[in-house]
Protein backbone atom coordinates (compact mmCIF):
# COMPACT_ATOMS: atom_id res chain seq x y z
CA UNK A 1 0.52 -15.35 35.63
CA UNK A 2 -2.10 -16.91 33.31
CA UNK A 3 -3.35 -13.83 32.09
CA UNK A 4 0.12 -12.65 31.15
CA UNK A 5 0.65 -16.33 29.72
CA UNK A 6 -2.61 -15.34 27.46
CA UNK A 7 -1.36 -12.15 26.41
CA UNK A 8 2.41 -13.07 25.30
CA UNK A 9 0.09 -16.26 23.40
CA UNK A 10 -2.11 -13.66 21.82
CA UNK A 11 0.30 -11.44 20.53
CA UNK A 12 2.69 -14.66 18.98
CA UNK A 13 -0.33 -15.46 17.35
CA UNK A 14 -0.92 -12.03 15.48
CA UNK A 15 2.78 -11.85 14.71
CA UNK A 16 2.63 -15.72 13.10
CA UNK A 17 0.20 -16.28 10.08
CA UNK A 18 -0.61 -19.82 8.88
CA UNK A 19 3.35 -20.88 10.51
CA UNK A 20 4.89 -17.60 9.03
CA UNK A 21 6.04 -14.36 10.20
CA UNK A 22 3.44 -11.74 9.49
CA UNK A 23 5.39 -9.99 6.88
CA UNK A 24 2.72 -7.18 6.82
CA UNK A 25 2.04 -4.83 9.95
CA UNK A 26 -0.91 -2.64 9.86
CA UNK A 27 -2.28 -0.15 12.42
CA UNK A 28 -4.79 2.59 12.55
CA UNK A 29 -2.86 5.77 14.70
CA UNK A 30 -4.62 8.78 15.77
CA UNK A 31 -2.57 10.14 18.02
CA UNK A 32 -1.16 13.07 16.77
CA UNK A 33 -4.56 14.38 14.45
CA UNK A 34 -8.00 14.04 14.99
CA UNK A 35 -7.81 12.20 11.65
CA UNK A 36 -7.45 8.75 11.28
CA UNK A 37 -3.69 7.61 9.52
CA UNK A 38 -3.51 4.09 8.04
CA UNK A 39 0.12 2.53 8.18
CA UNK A 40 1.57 -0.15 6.81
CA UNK A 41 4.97 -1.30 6.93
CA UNK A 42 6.82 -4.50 4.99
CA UNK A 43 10.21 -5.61 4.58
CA UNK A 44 11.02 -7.21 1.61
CA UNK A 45 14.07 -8.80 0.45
CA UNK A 46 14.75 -6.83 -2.54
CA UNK A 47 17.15 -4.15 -3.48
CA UNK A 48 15.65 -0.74 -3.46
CA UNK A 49 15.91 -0.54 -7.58
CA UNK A 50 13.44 -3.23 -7.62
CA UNK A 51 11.06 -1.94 -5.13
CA UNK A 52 11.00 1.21 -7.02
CA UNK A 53 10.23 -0.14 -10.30
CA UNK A 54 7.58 -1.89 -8.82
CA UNK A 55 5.72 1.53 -7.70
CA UNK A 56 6.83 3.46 -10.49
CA UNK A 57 6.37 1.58 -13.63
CA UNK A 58 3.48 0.02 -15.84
CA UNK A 59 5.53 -3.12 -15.70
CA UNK A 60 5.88 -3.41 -12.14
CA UNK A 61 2.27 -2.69 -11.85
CA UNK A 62 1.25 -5.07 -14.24
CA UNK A 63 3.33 -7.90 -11.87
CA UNK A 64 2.09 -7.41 -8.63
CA UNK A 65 -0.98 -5.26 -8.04
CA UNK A 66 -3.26 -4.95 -11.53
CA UNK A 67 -4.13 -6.66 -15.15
CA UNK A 68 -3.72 -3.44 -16.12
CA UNK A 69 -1.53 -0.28 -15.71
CA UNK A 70 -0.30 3.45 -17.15
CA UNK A 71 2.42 4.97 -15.44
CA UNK A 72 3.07 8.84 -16.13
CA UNK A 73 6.12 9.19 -13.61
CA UNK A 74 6.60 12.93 -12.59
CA UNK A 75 5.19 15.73 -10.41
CA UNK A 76 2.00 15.82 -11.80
CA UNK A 77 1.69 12.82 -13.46
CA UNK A 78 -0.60 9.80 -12.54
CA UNK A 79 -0.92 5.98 -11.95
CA UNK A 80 -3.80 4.72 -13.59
CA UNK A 81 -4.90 1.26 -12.95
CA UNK A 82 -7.85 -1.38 -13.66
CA UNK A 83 -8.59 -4.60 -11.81
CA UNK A 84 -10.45 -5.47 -14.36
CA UNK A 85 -8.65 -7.26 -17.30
CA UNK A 86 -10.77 -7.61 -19.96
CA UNK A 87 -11.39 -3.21 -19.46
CA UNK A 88 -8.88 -0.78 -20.44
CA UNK A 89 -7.30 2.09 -18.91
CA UNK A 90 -9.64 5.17 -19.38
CA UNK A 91 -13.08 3.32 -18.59
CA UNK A 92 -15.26 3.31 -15.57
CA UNK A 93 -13.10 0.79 -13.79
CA UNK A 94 -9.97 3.09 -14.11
CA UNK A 95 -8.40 4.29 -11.05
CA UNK A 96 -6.69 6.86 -11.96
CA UNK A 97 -3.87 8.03 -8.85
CA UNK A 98 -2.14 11.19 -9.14
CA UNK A 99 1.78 11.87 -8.57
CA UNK A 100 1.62 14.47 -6.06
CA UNK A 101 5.58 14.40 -5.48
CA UNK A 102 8.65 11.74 -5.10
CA UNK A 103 12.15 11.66 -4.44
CA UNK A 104 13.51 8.56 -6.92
CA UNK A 105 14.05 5.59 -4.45
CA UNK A 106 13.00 7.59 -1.30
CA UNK A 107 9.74 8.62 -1.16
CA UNK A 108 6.11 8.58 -3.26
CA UNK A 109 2.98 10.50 -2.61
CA UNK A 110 -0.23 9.97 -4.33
CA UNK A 111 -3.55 10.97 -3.84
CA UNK A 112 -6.67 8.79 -5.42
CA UNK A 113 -9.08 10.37 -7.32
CA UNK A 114 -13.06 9.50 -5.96
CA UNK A 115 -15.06 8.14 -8.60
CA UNK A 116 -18.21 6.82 -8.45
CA UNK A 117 -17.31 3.51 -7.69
CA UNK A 118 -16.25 4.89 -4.09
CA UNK A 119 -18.60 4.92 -0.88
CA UNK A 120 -20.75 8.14 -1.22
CA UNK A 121 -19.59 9.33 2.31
CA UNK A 122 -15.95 9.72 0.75
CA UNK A 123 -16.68 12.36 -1.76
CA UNK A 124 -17.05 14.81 0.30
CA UNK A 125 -13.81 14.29 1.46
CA UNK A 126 -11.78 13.70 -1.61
CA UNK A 127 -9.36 16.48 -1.11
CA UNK A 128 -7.96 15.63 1.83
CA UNK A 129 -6.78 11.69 1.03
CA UNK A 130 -2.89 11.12 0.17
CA UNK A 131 -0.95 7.73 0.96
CA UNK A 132 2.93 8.83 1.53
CA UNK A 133 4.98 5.84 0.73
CA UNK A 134 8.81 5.57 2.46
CA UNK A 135 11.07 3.37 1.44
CA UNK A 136 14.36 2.65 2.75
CA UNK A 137 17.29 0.74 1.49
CA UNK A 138 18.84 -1.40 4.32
CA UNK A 139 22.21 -2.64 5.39
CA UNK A 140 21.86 -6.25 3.98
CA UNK A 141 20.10 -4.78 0.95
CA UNK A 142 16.74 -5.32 1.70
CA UNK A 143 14.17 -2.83 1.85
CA UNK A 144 11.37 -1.84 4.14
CA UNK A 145 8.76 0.07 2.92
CA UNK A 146 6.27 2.28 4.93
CA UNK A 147 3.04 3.81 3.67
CA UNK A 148 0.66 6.24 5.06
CA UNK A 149 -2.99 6.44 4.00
CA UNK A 150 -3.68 9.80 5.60
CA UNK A 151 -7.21 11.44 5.82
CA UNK A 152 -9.77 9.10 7.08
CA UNK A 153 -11.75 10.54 9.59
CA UNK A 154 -12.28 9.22 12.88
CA UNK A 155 -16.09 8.29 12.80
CA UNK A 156 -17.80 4.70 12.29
CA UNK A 157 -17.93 4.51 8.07
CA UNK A 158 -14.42 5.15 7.89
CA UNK A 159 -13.69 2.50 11.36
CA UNK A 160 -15.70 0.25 9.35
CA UNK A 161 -14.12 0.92 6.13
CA UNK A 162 -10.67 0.49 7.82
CA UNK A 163 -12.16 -3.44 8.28
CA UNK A 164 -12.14 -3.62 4.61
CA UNK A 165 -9.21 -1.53 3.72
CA UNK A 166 -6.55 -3.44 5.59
CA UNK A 167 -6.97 -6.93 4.80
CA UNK A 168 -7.54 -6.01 0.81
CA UNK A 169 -3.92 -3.71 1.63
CA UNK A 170 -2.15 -6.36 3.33
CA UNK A 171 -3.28 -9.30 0.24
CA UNK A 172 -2.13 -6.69 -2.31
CA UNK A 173 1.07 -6.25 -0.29
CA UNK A 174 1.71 -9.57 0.22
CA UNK A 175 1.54 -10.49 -3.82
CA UNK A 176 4.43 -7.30 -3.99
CA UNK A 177 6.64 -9.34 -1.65
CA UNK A 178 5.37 -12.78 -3.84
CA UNK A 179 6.85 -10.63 -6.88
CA UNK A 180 10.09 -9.22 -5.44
CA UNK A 181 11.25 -12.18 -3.83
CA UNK A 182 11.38 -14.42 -6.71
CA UNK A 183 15.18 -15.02 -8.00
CA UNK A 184 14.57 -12.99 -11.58
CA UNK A 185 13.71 -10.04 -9.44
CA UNK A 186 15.84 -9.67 -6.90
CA UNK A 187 18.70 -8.94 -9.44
CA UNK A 188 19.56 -5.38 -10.38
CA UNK A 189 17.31 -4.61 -13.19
């Protein structure tokens, strides 16, 4: 009975954070490919236009995730982005994303490209990195939002990187919800 006591304790305490729910779930699956797939999953209370424009436009960028953002919006076109606010978009510190596909409102896939900034064990593997992003207008008019970082490979650098990965993810995430939630927002835009 005690161990079951620790268990149901344990897993309360990964779903609370700091006396809130843990509005960010993360797991590592590889189930169903040798590969490793990176999910993450949010809810945020925000209508779907909203949560679009966040992924989709320089503005929305610009609020949430970077200093600094160029949105190209079509099959073929790119997010580029810069942590970095006194660069610019084209330097070294660019990270420039590629529109692979999208359905407006539904779905997003991107795929990163490697620059030099990235470990050198990645490289090699550049081709075969996407991050599939769902997202799902609900009932009350919320809406969750699920993202797949697909083709990490199941070995220790990319375990390890995982470590690093997540919790960067899940901060990132976290300032999206920061941004959507807020009363200007959350009102058709």
């Amino acid at each position: 009975m005690k161990k079951i006591l620790i268990l149901l304790f344990s897993v309360f305490l990964t779903s609370i954070t700091f006396g809130q729910e843990k509005r960010v779930v993360s797991k590592i699956d590889s189930t169903k490919t040798p590969e490793l797939v990176l999910i993450q999953e949010l809810t945020v209370k925000a209508p779907i236009d909203s949560v679009w424009n966040a992924y989709t436009t320089k503005k929305g960028w610009e609020n949430w995730a970077v200093p600094l953002a160029e949105v190209d919006l079509k099959v073929g076109g790119y997010i580029k982005t810069n942590y970095n606010e006194q660069g610019k978009i084209g330097d070294s510190t660019t990270i420039v994303t590629h529109i692979i596909n999208y359905v407006p409102k539904r779905l997003l896939t991107l795929q990163a490209e490697i620059t030099d900034n990235f470990p050198e064990f990645m490289k090699d593997d550049a081709k075969d990195f996407f991050n599939v992003i769902y997202f799902d207008e609900l009932e009350n008019g919320d809406t969750n939002i699920k993202s797949f970082g697909i083709g990490y490979k199941n070995n220790p650098k990319y375990l390890s990187l995982m470590n690093y990965f997540i919790p960067a993810n899940e901060k990132t995430l976290m300032k999206l919800i920061a941004y959507l939630e807020t009363d200007v927002n959350t009102k058709k835009e």
